[in-house]
C-alpha atoms as a PDB file:
ATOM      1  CA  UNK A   1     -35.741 -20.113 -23.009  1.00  0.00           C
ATOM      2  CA  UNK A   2     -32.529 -21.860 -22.457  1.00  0.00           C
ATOM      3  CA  UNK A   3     -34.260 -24.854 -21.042  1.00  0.00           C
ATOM      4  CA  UNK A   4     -36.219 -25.489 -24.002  1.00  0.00           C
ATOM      5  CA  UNK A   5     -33.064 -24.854 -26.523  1.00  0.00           C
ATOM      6  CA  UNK A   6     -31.895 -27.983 -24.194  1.00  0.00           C
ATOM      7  CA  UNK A   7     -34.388 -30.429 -24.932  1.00  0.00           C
ATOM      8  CA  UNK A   8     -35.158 -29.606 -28.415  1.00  0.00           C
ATOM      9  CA  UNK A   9     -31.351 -30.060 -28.990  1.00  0.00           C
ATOM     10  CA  UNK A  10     -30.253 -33.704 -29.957  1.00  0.00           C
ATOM     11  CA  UNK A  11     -26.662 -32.119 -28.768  1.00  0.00           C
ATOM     12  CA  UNK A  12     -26.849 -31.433 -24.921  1.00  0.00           C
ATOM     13  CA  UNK A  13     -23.369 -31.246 -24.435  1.00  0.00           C
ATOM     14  CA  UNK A  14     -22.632 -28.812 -27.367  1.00  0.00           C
ATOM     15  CA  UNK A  15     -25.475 -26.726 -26.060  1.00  0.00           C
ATOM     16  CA  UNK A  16     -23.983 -26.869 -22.268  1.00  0.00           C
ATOM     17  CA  UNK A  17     -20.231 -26.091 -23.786  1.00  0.00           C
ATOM     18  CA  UNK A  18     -21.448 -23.306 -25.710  1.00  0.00           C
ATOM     19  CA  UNK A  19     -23.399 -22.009 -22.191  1.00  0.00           C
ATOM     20  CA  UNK A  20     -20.471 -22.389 -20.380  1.00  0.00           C
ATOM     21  CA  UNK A  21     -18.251 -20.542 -22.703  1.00  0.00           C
ATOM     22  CA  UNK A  22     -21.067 -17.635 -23.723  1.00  0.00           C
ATOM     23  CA  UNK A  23     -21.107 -17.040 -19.501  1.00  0.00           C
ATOM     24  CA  UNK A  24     -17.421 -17.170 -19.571  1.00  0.00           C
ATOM     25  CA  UNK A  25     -16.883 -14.585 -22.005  1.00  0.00           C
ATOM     26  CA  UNK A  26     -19.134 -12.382 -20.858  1.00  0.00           C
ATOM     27  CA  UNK A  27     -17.518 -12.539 -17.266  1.00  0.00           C
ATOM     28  CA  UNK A  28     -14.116 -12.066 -18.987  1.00  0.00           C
ATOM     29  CA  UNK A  29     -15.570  -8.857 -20.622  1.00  0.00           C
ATOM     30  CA  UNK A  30     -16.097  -7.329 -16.669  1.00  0.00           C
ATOM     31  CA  UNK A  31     -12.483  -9.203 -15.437  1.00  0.00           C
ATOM     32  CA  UNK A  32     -10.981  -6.339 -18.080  1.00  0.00           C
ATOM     33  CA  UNK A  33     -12.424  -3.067 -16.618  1.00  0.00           C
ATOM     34  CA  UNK A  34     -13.042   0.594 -17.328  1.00  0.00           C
ATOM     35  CA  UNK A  35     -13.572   2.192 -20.724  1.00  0.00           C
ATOM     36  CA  UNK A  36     -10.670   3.843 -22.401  1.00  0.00           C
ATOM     37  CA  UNK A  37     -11.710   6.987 -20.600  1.00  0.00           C
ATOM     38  CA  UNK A  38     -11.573   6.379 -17.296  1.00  0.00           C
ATOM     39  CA  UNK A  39      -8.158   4.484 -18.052  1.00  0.00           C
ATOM     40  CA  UNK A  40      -6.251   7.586 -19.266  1.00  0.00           C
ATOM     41  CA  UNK A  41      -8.230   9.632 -16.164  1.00  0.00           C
ATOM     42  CA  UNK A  42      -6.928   6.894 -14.036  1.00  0.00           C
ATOM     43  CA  UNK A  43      -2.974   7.402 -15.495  1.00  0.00           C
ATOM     44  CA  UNK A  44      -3.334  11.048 -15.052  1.00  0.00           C
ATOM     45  CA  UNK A  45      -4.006  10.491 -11.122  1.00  0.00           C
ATOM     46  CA  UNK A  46      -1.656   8.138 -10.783  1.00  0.00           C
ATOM     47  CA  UNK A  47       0.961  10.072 -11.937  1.00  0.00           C
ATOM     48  CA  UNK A  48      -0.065  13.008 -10.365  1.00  0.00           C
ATOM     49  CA  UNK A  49      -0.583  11.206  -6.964  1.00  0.00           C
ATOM     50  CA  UNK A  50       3.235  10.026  -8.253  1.00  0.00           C
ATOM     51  CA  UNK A  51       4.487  13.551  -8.792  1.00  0.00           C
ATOM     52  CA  UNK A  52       3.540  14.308  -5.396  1.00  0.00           C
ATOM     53  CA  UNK A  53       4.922  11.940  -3.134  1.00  0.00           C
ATOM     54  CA  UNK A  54       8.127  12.248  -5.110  1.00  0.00           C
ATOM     55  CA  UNK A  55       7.908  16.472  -4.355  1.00  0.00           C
ATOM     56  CA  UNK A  56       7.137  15.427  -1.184  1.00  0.00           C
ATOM     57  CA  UNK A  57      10.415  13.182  -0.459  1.00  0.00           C
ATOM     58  CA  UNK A  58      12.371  15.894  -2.273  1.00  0.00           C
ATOM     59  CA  UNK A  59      10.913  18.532   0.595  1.00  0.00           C
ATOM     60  CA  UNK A  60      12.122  15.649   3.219  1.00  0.00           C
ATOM     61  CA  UNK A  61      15.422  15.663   2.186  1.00  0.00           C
ATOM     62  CA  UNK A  62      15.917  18.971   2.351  1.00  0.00           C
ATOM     63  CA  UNK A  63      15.109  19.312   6.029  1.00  0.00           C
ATOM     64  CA  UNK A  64      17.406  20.373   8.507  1.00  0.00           C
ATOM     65  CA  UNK A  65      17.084  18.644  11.764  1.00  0.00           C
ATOM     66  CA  UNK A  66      17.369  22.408  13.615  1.00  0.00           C
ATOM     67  CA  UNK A  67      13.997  22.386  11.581  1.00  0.00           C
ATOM     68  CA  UNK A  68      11.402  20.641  13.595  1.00  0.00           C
ATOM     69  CA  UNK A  69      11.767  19.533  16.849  1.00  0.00           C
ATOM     70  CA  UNK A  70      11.790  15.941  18.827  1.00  0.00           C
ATOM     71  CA  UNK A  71       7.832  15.458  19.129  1.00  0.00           C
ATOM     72  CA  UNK A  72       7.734  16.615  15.325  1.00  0.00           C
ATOM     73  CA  UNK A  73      10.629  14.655  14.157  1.00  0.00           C
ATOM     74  CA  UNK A  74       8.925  11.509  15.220  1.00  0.00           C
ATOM     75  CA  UNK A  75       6.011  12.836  13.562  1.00  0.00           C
ATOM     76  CA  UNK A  76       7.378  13.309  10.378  1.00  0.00           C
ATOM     77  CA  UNK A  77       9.191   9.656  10.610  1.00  0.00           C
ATOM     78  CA  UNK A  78       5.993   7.866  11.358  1.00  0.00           C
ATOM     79  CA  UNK A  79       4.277   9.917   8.178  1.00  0.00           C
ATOM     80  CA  UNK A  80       6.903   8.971   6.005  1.00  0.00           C
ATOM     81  CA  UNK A  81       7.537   4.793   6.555  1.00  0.00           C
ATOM     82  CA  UNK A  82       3.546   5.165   6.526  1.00  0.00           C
ATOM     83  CA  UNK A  83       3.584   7.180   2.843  1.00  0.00           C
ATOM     84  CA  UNK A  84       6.650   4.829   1.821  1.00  0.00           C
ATOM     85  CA  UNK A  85       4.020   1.947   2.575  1.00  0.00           C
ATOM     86  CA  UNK A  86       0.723   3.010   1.202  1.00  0.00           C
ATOM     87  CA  UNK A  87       2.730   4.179  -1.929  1.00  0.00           C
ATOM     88  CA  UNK A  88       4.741   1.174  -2.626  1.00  0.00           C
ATOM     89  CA  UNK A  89       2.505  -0.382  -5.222  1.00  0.00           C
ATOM     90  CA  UNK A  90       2.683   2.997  -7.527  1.00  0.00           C
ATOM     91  CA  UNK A  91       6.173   3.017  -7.194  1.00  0.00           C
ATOM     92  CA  UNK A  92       7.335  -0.225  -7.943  1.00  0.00           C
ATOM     93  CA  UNK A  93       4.411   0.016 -11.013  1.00  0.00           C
ATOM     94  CA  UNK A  94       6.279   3.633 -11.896  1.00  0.00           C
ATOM     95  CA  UNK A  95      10.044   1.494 -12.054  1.00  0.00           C
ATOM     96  CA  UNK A  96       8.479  -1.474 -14.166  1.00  0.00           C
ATOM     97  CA  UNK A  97       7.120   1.057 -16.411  1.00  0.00           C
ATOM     98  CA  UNK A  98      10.285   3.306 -16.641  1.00  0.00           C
ATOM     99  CA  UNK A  99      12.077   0.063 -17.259  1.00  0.00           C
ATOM    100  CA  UNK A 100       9.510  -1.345 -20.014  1.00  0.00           C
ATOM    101  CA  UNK A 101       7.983  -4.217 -18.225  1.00  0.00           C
ATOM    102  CA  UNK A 102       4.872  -5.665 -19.026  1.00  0.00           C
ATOM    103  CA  UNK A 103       2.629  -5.800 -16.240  1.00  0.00           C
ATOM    104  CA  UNK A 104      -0.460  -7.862 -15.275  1.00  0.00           C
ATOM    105  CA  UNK A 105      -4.063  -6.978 -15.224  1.00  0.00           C
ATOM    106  CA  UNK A 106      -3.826  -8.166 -11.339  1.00  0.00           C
ATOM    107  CA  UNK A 107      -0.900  -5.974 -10.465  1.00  0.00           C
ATOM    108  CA  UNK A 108      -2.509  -3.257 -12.219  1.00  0.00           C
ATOM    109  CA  UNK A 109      -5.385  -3.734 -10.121  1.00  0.00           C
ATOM    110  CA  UNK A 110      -3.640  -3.791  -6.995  1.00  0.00           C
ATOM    111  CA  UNK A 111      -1.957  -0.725  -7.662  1.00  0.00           C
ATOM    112  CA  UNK A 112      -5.720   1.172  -8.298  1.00  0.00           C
ATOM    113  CA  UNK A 113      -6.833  -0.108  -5.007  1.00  0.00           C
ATOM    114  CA  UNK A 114      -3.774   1.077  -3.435  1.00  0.00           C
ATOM    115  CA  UNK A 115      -3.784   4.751  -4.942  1.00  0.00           C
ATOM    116  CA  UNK A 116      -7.072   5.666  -2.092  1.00  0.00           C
ATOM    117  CA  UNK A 117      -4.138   4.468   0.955  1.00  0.00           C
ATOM    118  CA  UNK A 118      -1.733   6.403  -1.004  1.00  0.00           C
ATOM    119  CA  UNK A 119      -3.594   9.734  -1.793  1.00  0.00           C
ATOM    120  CA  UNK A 120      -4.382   9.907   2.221  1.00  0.00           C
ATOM    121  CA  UNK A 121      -0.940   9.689   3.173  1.00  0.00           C
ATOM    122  CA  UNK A 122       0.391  11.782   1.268  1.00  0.00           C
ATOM    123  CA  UNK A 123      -1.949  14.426   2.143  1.00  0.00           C
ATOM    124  CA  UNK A 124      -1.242  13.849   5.777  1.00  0.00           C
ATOM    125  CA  UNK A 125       2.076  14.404   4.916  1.00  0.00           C
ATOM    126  CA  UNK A 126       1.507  17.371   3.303  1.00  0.00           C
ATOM    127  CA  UNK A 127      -0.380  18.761   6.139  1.00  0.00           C
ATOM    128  CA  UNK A 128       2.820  17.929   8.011  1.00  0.00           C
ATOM    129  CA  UNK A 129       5.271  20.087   6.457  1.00  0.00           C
ATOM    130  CA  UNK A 130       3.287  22.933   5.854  1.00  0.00           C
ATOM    131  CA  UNK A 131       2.923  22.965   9.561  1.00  0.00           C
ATOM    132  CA  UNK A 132       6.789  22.870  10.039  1.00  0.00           C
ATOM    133  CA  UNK A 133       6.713  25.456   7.056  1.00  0.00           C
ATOM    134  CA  UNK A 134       4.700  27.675   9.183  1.00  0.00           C
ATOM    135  CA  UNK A 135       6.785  27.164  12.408  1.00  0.00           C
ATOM    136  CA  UNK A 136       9.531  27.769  10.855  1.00  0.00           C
ATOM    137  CA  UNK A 137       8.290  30.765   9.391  1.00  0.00           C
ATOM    138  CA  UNK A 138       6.803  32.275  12.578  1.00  0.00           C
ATOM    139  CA  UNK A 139      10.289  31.616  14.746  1.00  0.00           C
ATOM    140  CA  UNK A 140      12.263  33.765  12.152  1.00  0.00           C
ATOM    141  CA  UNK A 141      10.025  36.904  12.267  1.00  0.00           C
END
């Protein structure tokens, strides 16, 4: 079909601009992404995923080093730097939004693919602490 709009057209190069730009809008329409739905689902993990790691560096914090001992001191060090790094992307996104920065559709999408890295972390530091939690509870019975 487009062939033959070609030849019967006396104007090959409008027809060939007006190809080129139909195909590059409808690429542009899958460059934007997800319905509105899926958007705001997105937000709400993110912000969960947020809420947690935050918790979870609050929990850190408040650790005594009588807490845990050497083998699961290291262990806890290693999970953290590694839950710093997979969550770095949501955080610095969280601080540019807090400060009212615009952000780009690229950064935006480097932050989704990063929230799959983050999200395992954090639940492997989860599983962490509630092991020192239960440690800690079974040496003060």
């Amino acid at each position: 079909m487009i062939a033959w709009i070609v030849k019967q057209s006396n104007y090959c190069v409008q027809c060939y601009f007006s190809l080129f730009f139909i195909s590059l809008l409808l690429t542009s329409c899958s460059v934007v992404g997800t319905p509105f739905k899926a958007t705001e689902s997105m937000a709400e993990y993110a912000e969960l995923l947020f809420k947690r790691q935050n918790f979870l560096t609050q929990q850190l914090m408040m650790l005594f080093e009588e807490d845990f001992g050497k083998n699961e001191e290291e262990k806890v060090s290693q999970a953290e730097l590694q839950m710093y790094d997979a969550c770095h992307l949501l955080n610095e996104y969280a601080n540019k939004e807090m400060e009212g920065e615009k952000m780009s559709i690229f950064f935006r999408r480097r932050v989704k693919n990063s929230f799959a890295s983050c999200d395992e972390s954090v639940k492997n530091m989860e599983s962490i602490l509630m092991g020192i939690d239960e440690s800690k509870e079974i040496t003060h019975q």
